[in-house]
Protein backbone atom coordinates (compact mmCIF):
# COMPACT_ATOMS: atom_id res chain seq x y z
CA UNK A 1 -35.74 25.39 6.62
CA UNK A 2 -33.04 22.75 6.99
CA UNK A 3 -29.40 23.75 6.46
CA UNK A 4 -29.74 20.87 3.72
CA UNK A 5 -32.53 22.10 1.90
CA UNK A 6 -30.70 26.03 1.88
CA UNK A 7 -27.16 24.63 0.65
CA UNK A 8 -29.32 22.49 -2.48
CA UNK A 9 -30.83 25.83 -3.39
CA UNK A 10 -27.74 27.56 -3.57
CA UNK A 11 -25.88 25.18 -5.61
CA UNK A 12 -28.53 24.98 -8.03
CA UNK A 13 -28.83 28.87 -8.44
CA UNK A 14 -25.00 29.14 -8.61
CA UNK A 15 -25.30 26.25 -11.12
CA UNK A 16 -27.87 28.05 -12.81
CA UNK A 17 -25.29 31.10 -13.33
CA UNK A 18 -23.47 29.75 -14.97
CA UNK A 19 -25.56 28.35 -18.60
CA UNK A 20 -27.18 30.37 -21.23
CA UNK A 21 -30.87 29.75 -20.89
CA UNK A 22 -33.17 31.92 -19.72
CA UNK A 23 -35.93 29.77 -17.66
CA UNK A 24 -35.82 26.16 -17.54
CA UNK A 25 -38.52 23.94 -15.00
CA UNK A 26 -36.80 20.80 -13.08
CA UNK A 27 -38.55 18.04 -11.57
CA UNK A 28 -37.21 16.76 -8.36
CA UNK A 29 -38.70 14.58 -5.54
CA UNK A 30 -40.38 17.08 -3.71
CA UNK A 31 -42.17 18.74 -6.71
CA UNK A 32 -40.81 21.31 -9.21
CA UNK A 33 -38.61 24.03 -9.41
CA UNK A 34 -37.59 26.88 -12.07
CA UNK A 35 -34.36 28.33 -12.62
CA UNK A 36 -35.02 31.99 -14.19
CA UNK A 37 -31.64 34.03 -15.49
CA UNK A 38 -32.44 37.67 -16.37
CA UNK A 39 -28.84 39.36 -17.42
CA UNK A 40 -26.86 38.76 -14.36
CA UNK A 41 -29.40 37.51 -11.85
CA UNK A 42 -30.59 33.97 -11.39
CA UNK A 43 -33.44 33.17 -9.72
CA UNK A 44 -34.23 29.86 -8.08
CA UNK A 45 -37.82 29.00 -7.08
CA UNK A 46 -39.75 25.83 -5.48
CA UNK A 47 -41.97 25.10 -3.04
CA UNK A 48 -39.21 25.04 -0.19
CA UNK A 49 -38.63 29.04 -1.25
CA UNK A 50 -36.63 31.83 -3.59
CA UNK A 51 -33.15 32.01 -3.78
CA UNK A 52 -32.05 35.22 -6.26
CA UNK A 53 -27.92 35.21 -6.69
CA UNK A 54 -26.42 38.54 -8.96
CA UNK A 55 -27.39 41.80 -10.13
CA UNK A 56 -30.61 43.18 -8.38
CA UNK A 57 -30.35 40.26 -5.62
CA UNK A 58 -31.17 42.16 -3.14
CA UNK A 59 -32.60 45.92 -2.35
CA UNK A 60 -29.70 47.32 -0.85
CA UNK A 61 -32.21 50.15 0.79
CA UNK A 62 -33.41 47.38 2.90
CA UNK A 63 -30.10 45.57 4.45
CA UNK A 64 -31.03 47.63 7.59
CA UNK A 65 -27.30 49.28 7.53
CA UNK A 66 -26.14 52.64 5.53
CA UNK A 67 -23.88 51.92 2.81
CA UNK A 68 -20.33 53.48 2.82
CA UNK A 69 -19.98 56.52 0.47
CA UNK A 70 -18.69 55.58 -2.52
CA UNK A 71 -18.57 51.57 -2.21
CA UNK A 72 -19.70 50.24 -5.52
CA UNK A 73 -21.76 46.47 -5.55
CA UNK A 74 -20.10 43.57 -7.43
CA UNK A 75 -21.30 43.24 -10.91
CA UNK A 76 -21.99 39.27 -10.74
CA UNK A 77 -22.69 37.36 -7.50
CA UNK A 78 -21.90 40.30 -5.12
CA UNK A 79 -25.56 39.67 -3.65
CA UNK A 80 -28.11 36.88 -2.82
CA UNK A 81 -31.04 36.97 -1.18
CA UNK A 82 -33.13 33.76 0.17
CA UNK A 83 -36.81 33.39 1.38
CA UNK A 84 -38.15 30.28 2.92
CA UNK A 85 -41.81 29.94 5.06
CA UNK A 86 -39.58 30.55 7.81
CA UNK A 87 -37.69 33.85 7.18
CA UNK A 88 -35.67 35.51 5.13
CA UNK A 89 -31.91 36.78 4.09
CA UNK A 90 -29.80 38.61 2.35
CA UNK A 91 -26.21 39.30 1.55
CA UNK A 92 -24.25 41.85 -0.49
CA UNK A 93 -20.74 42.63 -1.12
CA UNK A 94 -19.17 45.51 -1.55
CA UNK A 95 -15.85 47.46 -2.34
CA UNK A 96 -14.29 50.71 -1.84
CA UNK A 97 -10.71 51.98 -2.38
CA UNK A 98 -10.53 53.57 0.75
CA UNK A 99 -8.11 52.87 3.41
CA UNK A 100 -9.58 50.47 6.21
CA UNK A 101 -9.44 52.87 9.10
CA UNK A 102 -11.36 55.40 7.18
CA UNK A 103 -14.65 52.87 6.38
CA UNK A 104 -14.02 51.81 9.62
CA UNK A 105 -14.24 55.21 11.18
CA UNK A 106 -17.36 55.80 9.11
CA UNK A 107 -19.00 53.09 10.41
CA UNK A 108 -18.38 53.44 13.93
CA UNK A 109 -19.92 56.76 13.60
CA UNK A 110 -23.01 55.38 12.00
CA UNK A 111 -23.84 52.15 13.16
CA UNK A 112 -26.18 51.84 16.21
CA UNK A 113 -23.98 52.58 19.98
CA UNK A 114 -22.58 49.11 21.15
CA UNK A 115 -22.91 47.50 17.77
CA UNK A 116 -19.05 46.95 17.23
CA UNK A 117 -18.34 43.49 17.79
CA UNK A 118 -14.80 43.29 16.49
CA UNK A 119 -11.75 45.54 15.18
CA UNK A 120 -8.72 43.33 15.14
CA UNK A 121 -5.63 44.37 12.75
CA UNK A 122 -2.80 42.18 12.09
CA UNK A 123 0.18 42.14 9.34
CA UNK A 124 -1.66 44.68 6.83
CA UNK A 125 -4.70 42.89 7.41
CA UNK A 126 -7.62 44.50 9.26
CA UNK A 127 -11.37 43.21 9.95
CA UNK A 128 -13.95 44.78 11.76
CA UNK A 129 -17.33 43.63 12.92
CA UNK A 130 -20.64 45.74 13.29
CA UNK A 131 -24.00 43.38 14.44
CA UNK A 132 -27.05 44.91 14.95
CA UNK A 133 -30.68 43.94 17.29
CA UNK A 134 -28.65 40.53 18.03
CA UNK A 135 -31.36 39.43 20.67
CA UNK A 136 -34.44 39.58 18.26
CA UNK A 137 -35.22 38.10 14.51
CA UNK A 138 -34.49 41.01 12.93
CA UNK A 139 -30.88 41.40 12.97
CA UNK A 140 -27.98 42.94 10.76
CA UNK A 141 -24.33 42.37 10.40
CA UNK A 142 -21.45 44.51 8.57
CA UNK A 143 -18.07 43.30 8.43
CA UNK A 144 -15.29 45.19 6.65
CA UNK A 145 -11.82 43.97 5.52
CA UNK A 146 -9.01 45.65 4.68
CA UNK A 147 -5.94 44.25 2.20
CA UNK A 148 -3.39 45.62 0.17
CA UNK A 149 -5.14 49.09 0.08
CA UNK A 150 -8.98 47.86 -0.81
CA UNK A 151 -11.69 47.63 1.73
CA UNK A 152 -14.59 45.34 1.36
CA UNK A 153 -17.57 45.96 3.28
CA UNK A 154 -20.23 42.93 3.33
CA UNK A 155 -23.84 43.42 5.03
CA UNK A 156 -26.07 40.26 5.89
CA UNK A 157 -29.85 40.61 7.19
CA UNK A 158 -31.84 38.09 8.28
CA UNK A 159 -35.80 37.86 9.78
């Protein structure tokens, strides 16, 4: 799918966040495409694929990486998930108010051997980078950030 195509199907599913209806059809040039909001997911769907921003985005059991103890999801657009003929994705944020070093720590211990990319820390900032299977289609990445004594932890997958 072109980079093109992806970024029009985001901005219409963040668009779609934001109104009041439920499901509403659009006809565009290349065919037709439905905007479905369901408490605080939206769901955009056309021929080019599924985009799904919010609550329930994405099945958090499947990001291929363990989840931090404790870490709770955002409540509105903390997750998205996009499928296309050509693969798939998904993305979701989370937060914890644990100290960086300790998520950190946790996550060195549980991520896959050789997986740490990246553990810079600067000025009260830190960010460290986990990526998993990077040579094959199947691959997961974790980054964690810590700032003024909250850590957020956000896991991508892609096929």
């Amino acid at each position: 799918m072109r980079i093109s195509t992806v970024l029009c199907l985001l901005s219409v599913a963040a668009l779609a966040a934001c109104g009041g209806g439920q499901k509403t059809t659009y006809t565009t040039a290349n065919g037709t495409a439905t905007v479905t909001k369901n408490g605080g997911t939206t769901t955009y769907e056309s021929k080019e694929g599924k985009v799904t921003v919010g609550q329930g985005a994405v099945d958090v059991s499947k990001l291929g990486a363990p989840l931090y103890p404790g870490a709770t999801q955002s409540q509105e657009n903390g997750s998205i998930s996009v499928t296309t003929s050509s693969g798939s994705g998904s993305m979701a944020s989370f937060s914890t108010n644990d100290q960086f070093p300790a998520v950190y720590a946790w996550y060195k211990a549980h991520m896959p051997k050789g997986s740490e990319k990246m553990n810079v820390s600067q000025g009260g900032s830190s960010i460290a980078e986990f990526t998993t299977a990077e040579d094959t289609p199947n691959q997961t990445l974790v980054m964690i950030t810590g700032k003024d004594n909250k850590t957020q932890i956000v896991i991508t997958h892609g096929k």
